[in-house]
N, C-alpha and C. Protein backbone atom coordinates (compact mmCIF):
# COMPACT_ATOMS: atom_id res chain seq x y z
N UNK A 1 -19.08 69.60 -53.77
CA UNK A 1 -18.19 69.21 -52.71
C UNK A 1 -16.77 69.59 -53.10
N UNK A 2 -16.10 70.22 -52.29
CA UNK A 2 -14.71 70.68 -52.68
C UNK A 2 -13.78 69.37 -52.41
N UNK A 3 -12.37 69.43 -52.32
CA UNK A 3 -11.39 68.19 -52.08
C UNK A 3 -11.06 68.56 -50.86
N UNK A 4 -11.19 69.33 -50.11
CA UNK A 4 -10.97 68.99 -48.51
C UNK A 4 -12.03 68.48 -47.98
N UNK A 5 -13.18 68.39 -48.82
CA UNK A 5 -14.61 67.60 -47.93
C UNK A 5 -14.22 66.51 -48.62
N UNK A 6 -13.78 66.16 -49.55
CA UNK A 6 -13.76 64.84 -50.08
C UNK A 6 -12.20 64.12 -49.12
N UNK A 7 -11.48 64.83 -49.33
CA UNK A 7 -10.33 63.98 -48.22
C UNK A 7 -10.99 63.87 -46.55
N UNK A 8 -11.58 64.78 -46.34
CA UNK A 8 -12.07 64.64 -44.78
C UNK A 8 -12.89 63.19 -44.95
N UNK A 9 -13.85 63.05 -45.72
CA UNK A 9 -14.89 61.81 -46.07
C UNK A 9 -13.75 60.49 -46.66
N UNK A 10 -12.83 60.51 -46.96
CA UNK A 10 -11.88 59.75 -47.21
C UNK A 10 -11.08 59.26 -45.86
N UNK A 11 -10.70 60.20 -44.89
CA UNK A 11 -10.26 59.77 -44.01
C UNK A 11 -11.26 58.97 -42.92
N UNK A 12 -12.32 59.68 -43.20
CA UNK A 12 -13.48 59.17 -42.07
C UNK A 12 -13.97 57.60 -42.51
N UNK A 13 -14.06 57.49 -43.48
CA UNK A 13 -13.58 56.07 -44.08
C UNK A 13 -13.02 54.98 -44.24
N UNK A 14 -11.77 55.23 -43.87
CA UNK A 14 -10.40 54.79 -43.96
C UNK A 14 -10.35 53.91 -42.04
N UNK A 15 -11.00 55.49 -41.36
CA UNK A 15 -10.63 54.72 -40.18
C UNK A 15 -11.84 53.91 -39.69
N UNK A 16 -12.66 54.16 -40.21
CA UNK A 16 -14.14 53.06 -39.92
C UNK A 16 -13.46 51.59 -40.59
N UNK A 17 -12.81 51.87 -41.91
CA UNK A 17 -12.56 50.57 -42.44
C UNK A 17 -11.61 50.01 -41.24
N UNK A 18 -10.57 50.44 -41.13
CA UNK A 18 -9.57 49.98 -39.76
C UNK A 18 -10.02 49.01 -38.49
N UNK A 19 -11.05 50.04 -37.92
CA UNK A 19 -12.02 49.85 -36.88
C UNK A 19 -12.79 48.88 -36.59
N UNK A 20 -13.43 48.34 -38.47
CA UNK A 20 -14.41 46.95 -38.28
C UNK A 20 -13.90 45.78 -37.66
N UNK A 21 -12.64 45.28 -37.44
CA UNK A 21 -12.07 44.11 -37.43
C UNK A 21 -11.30 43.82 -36.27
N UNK A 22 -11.08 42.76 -35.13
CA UNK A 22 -9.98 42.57 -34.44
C UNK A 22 -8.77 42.48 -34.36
N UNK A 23 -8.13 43.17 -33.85
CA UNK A 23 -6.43 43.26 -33.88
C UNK A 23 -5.75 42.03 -33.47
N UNK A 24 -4.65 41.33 -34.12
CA UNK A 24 -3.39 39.69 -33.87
C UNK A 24 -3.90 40.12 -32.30
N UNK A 25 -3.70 40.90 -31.82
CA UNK A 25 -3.42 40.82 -29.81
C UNK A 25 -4.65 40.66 -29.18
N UNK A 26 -5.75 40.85 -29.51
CA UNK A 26 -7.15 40.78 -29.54
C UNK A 26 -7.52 39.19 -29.63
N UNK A 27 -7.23 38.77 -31.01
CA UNK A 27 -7.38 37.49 -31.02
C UNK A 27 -6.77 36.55 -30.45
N UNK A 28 -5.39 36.95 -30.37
CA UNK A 28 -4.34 35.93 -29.53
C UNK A 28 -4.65 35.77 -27.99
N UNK A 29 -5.50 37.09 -27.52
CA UNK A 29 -6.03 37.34 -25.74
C UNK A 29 -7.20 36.44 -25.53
N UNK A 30 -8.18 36.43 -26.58
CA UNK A 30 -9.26 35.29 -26.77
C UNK A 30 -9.16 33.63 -26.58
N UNK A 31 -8.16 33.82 -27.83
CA UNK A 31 -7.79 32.00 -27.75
C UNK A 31 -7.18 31.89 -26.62
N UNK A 32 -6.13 32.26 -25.85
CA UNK A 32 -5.54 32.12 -24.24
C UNK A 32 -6.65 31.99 -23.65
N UNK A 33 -7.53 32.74 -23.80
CA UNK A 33 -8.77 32.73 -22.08
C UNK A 33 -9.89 31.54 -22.52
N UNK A 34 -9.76 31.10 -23.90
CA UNK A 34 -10.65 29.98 -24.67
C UNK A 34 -9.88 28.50 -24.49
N UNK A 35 -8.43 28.43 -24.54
CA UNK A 35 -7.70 27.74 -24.14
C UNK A 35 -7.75 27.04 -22.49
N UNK A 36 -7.50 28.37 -21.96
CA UNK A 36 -7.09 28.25 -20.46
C UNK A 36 -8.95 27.56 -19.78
N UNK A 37 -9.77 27.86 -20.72
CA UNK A 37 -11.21 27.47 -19.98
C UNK A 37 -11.30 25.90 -20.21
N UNK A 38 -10.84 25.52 -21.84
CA UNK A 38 -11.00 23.92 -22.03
C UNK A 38 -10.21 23.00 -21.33
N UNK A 39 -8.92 23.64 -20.67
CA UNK A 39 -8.22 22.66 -20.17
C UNK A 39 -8.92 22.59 -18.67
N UNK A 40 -8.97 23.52 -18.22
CA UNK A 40 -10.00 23.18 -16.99
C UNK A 40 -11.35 22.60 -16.95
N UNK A 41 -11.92 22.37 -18.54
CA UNK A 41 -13.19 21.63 -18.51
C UNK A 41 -13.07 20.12 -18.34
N UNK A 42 -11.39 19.97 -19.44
CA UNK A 42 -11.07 18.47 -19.23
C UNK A 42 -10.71 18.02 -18.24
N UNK A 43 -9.88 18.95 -17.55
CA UNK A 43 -9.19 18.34 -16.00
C UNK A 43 -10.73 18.17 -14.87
N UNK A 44 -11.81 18.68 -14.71
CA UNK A 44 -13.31 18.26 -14.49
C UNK A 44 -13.59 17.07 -15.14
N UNK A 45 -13.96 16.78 -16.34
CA UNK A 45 -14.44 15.17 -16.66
C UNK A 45 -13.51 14.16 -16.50
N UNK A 46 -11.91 14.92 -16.61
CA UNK A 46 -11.16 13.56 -15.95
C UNK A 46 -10.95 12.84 -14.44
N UNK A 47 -11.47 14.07 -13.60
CA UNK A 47 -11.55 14.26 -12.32
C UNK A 47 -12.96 13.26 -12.03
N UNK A 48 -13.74 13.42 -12.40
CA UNK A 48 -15.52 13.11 -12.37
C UNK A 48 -15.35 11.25 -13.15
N UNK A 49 -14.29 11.64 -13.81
CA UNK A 49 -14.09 9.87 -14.47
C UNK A 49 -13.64 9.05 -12.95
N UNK A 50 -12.20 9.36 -12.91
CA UNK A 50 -11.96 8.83 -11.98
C UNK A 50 -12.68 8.42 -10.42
N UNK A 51 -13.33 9.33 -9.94
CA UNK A 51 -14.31 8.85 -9.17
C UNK A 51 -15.02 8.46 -9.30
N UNK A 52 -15.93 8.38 -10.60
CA UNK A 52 -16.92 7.39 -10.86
C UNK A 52 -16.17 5.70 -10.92
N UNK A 53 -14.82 5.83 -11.39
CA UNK A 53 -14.36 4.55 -11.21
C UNK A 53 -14.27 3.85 -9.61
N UNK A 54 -13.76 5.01 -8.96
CA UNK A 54 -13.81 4.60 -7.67
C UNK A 54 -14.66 4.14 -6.29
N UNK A 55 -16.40 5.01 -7.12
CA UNK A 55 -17.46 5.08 -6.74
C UNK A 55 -17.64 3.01 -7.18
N UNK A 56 -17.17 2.92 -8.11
CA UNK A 56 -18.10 1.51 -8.70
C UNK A 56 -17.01 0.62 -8.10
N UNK A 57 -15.55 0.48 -7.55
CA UNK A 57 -15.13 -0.44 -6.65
C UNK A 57 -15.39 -0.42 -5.14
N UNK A 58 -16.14 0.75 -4.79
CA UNK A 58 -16.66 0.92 -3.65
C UNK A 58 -18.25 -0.04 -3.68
N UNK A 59 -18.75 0.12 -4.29
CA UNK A 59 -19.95 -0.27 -4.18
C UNK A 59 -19.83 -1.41 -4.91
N UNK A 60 -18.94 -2.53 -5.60
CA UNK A 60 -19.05 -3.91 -5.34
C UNK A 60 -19.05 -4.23 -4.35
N UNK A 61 -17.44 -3.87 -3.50
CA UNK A 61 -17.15 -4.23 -2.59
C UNK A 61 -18.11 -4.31 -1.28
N UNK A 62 -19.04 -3.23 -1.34
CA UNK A 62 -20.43 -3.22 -0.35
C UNK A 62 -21.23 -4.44 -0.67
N UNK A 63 -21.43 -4.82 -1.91
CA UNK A 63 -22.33 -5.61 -2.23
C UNK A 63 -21.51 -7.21 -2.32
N UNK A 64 -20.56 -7.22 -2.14
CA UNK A 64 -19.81 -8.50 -1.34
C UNK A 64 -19.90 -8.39 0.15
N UNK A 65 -19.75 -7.55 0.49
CA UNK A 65 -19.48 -7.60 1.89
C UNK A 65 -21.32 -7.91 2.52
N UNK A 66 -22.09 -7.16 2.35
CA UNK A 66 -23.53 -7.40 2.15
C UNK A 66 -23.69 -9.10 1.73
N UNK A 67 -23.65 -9.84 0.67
CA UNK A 67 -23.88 -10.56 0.84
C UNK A 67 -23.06 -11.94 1.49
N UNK A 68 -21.99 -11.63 2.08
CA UNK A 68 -21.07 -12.27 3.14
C UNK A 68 -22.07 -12.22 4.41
N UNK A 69 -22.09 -11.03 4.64
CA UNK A 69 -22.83 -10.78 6.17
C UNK A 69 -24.35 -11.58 5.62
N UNK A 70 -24.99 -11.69 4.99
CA UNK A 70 -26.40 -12.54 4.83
C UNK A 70 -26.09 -13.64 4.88
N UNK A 71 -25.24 -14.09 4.00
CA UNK A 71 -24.87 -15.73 5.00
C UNK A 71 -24.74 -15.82 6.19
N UNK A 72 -23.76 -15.27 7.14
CA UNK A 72 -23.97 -15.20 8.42
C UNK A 72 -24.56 -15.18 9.15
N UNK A 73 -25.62 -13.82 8.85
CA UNK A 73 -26.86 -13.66 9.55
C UNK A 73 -27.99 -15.01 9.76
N UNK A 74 -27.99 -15.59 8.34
CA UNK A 74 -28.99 -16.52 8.34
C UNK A 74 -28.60 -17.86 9.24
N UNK A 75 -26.92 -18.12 9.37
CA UNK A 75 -27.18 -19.37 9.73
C UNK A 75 -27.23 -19.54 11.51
N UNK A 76 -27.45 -20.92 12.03
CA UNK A 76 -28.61 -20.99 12.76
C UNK A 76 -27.38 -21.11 14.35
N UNK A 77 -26.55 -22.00 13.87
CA UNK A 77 -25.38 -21.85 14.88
C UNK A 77 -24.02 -20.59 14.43
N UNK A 78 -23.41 -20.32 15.39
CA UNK A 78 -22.26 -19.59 15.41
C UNK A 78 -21.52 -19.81 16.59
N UNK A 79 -19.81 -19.53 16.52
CA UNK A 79 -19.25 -20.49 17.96
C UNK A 79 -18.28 -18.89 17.79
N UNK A 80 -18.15 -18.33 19.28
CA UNK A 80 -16.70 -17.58 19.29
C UNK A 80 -15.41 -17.52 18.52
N UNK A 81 -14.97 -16.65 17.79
CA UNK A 81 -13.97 -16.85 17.09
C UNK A 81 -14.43 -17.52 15.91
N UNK A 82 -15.38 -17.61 15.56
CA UNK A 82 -15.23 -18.28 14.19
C UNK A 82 -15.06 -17.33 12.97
N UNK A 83 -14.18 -17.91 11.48
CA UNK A 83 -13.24 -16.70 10.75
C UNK A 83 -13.85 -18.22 9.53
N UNK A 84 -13.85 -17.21 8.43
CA UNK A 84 -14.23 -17.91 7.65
C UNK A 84 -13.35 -16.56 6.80
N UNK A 85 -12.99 -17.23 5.02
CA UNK A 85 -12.43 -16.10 4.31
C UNK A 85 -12.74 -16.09 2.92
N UNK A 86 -12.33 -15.76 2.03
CA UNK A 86 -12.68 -16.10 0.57
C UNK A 86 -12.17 -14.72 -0.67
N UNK A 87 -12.55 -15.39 -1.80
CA UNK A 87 -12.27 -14.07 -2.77
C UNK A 87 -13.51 -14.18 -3.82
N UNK A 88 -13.43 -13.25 -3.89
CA UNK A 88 -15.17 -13.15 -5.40
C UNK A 88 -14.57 -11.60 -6.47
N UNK A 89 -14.48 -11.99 -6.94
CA UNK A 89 -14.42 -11.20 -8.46
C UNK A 89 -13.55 -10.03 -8.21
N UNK A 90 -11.80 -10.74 -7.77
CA UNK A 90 -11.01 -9.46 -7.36
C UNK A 90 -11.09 -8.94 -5.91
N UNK A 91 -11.96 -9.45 -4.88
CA UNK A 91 -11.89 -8.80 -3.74
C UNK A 91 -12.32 -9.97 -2.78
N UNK A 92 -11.28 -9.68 -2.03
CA UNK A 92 -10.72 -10.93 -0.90
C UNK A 92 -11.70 -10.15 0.42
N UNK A 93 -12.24 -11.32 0.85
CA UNK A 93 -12.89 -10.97 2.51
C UNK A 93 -12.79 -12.00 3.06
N UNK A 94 -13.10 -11.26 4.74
CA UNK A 94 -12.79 -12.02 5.65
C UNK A 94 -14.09 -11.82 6.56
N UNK A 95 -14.51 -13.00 7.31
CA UNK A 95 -15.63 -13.10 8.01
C UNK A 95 -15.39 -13.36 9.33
N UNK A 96 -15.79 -12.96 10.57
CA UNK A 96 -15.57 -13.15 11.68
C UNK A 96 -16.63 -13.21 12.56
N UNK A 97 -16.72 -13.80 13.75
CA UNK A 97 -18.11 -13.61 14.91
C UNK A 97 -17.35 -13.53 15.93
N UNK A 98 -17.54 -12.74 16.93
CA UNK A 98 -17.33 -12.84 18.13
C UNK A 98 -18.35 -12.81 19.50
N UNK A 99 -18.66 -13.69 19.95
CA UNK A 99 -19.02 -13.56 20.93
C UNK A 99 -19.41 -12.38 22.20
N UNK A 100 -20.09 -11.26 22.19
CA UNK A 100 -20.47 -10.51 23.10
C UNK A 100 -21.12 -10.75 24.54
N UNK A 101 -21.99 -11.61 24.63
CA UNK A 101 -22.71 -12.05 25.68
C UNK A 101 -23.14 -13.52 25.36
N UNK A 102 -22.98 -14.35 26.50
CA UNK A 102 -23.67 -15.77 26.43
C UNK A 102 -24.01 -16.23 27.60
N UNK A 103 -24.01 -17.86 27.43
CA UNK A 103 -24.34 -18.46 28.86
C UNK A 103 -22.89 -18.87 29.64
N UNK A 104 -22.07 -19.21 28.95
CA UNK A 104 -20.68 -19.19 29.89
C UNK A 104 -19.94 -17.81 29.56
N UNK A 105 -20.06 -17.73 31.10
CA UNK A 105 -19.19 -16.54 31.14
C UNK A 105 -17.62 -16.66 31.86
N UNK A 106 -16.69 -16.68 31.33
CA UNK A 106 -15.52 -16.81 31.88
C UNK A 106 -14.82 -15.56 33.31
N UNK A 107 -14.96 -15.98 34.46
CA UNK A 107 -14.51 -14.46 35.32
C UNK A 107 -13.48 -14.19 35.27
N UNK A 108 -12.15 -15.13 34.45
CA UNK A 108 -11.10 -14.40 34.03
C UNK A 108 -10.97 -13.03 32.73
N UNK A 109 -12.19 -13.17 32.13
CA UNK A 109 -12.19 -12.86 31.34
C UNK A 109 -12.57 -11.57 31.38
N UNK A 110 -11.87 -10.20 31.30
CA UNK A 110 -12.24 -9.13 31.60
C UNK A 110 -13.81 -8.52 30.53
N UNK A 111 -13.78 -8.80 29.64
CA UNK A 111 -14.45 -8.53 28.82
C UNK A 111 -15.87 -9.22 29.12
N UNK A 112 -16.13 -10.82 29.90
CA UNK A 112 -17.50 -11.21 30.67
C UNK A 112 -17.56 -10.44 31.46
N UNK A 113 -16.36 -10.16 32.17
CA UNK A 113 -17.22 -9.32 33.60
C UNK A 113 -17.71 -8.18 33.42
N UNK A 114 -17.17 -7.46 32.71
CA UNK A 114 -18.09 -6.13 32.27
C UNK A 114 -19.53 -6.41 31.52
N UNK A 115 -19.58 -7.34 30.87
CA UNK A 115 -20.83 -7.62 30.26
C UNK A 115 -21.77 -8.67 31.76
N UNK A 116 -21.00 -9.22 32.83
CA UNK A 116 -21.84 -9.57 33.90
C UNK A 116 -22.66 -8.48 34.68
N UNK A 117 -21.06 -7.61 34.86
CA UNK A 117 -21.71 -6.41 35.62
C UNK A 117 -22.77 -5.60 35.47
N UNK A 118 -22.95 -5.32 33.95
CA UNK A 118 -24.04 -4.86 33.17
C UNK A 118 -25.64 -5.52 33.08
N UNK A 119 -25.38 -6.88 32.80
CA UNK A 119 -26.59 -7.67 33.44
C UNK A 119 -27.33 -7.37 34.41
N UNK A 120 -26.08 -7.40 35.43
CA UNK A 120 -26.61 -6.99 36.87
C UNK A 120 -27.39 -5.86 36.99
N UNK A 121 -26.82 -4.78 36.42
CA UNK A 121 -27.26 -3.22 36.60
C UNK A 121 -28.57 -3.31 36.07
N UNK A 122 -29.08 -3.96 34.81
CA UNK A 122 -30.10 -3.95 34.31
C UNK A 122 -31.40 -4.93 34.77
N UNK A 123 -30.75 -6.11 35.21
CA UNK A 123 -31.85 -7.69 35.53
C UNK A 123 -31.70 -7.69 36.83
N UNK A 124 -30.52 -7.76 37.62
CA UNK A 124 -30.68 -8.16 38.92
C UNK A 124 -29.30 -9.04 39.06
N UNK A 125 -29.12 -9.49 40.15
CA UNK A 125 -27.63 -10.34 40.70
C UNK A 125 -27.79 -11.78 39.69
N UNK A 126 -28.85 -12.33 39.82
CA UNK A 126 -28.66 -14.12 39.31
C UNK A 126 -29.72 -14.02 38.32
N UNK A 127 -29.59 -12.94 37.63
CA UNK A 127 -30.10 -13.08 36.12
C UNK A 127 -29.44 -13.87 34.71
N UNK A 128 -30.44 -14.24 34.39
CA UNK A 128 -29.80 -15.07 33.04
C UNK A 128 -30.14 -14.71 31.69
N UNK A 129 -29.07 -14.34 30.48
CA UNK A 129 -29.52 -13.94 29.48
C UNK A 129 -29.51 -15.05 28.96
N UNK A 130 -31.12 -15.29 28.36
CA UNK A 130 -31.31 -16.58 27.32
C UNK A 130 -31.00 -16.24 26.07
N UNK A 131 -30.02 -15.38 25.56
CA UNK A 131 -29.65 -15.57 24.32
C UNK A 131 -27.86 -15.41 24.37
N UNK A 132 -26.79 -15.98 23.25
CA UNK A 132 -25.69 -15.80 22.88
C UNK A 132 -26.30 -14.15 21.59
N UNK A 133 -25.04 -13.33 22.28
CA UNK A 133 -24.83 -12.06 21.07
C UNK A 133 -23.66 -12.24 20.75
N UNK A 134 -23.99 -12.18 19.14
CA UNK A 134 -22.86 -11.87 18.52
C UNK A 134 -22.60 -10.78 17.89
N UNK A 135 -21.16 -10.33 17.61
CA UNK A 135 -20.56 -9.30 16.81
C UNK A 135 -20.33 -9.55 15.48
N UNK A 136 -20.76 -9.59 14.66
CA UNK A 136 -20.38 -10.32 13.42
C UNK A 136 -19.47 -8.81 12.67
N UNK A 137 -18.08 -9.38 11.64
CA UNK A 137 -17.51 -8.34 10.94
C UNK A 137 -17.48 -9.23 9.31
N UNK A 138 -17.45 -8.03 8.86
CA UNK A 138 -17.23 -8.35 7.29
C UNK A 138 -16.16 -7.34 7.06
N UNK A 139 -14.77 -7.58 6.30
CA UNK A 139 -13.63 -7.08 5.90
C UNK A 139 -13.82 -7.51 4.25
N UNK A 140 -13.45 -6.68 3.56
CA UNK A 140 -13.17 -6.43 2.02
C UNK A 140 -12.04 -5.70 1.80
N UNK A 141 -11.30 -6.13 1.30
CA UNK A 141 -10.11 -5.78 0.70
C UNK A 141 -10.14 -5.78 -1.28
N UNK A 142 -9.60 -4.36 -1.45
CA UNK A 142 -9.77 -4.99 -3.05
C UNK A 142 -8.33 -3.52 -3.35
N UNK A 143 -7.72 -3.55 -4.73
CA UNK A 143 -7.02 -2.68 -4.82
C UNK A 143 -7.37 -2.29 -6.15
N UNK A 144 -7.41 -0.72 -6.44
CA UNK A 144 -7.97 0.15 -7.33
C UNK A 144 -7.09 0.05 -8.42
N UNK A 145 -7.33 -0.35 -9.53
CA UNK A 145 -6.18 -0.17 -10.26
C UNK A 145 -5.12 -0.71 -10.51
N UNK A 146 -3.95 0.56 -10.80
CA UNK A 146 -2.53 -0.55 -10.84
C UNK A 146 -1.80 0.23 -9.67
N UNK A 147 -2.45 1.18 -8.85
CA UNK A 147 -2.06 1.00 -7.63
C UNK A 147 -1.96 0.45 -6.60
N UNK A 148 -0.50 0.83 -5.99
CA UNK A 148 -0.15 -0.31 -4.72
C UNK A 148 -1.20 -0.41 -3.50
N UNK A 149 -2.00 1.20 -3.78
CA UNK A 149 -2.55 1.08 -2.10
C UNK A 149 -3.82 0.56 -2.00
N UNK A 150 -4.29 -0.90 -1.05
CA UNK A 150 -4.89 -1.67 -0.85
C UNK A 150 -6.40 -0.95 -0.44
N UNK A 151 -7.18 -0.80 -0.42
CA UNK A 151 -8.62 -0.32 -0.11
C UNK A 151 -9.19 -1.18 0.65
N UNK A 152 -10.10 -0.59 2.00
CA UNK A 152 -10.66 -1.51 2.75
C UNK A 152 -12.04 -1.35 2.81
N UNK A 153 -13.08 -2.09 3.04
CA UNK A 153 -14.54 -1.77 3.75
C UNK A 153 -14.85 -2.52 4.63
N UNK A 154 -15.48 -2.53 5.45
CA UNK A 154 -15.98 -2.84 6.99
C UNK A 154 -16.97 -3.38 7.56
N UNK A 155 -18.17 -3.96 7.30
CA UNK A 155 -19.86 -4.24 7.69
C UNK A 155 -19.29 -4.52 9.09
N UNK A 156 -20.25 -4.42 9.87
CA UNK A 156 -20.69 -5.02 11.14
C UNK A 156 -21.92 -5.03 11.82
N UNK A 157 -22.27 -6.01 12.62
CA UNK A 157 -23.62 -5.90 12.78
C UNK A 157 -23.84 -7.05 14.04
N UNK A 158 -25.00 -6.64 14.97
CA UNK A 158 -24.71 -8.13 16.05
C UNK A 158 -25.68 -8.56 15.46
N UNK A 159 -25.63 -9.45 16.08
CA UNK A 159 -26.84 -11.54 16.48
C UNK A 159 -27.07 -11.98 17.25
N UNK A 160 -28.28 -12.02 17.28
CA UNK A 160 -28.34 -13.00 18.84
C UNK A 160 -29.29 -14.38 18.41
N UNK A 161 -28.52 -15.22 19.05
CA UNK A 161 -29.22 -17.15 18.93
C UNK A 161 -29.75 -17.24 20.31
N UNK A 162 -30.76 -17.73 20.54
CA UNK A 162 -31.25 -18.44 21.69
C UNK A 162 -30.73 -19.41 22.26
N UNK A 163 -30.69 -19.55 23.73
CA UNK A 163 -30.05 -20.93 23.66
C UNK A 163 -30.59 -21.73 23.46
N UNK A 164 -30.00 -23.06 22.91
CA UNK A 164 -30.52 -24.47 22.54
C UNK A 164 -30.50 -25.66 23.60
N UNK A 165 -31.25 -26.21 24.29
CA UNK A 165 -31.70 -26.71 25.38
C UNK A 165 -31.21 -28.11 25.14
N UNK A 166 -30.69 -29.14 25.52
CA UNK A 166 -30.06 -30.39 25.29
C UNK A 166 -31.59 -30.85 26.00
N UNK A 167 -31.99 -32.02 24.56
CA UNK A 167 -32.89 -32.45 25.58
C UNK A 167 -32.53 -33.93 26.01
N UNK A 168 -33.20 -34.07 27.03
CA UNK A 168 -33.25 -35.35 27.70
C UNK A 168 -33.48 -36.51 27.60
């Protein structure tokens, strides 16, 4: 082998050695796009936290309001306007019935006469509904946190009682 084959095999060498390894700008382009991926993994589980927190004051609050409305449901009288209220473990509700259809019907009352008129359309002129309906609401109020803004949920559902016959 002469010394220009040996410098040629020297250089061919030299730049393979060069070649094996990543360049500072190479590595520094990596960690940025390795960087820029973890902070968007955390801003996801912190995202996924927080609604799971929000998921679980939602769904007490259902399960107060749920068992508000089962008291209601079960009991045997109910009168127009009746409001009952309370608090259970951080979350304040409010209970209400209203009256939809009964046996006194007031004709000042715009809201009987549409429910008379309706009678009519369906039973006949001097039909009588033997039951009181009610509207029953359940309100929950609770607030998330150490934020100011108040959170609401809603149940509703009717009832109807038979009437109760005074006896003689």
């Amino acid at each position: 082998m002469t010394t220009y084959e040996n410098m040629q095999m020297t250089r061919r060498r030299g730049r393979a050695f060069y070649q094996r390894g990543f360049t500072l700008l190479e590595v520094m382009v990596a960690l940025a796009i390795l960087a820029i991926g973890l902070v968007t993994v955390m801003q996801l589980f912190a995202g996924a936290l927080r609604l799971s927190r929000v998921d679980k004051g939602l769904t007490e609050a259902v399960f107060v309001a749920q068992q508000v409305m089962d008291d209601l449901v079960l009991r045997d009288e109910l009168e127009d306007g009746f409001e009952d209220s309370g608090e259970e473990n951080g979350y304040s509700w409010a209970a209400r019935a209203e009256k939809l259809v009964g046996e006194e019907m007031d004709p000042a009352n715009e809201k009987d006469m549409r429910t008379a008129e309706f009678i009519e359309e369906i039973a006949g002129e001097d039909s009588i509904v033997p039951v009181n309906v009610f509207k029953l609401t359940v309100t929950v109020r609770w607030r998330f946190g150490d934020s100011a803004n108040e959170r609401v949920y809603e149940l509703s559902t009717l009832k109807s009682l038979v009437f109760r016959e005074e006896l003689e």
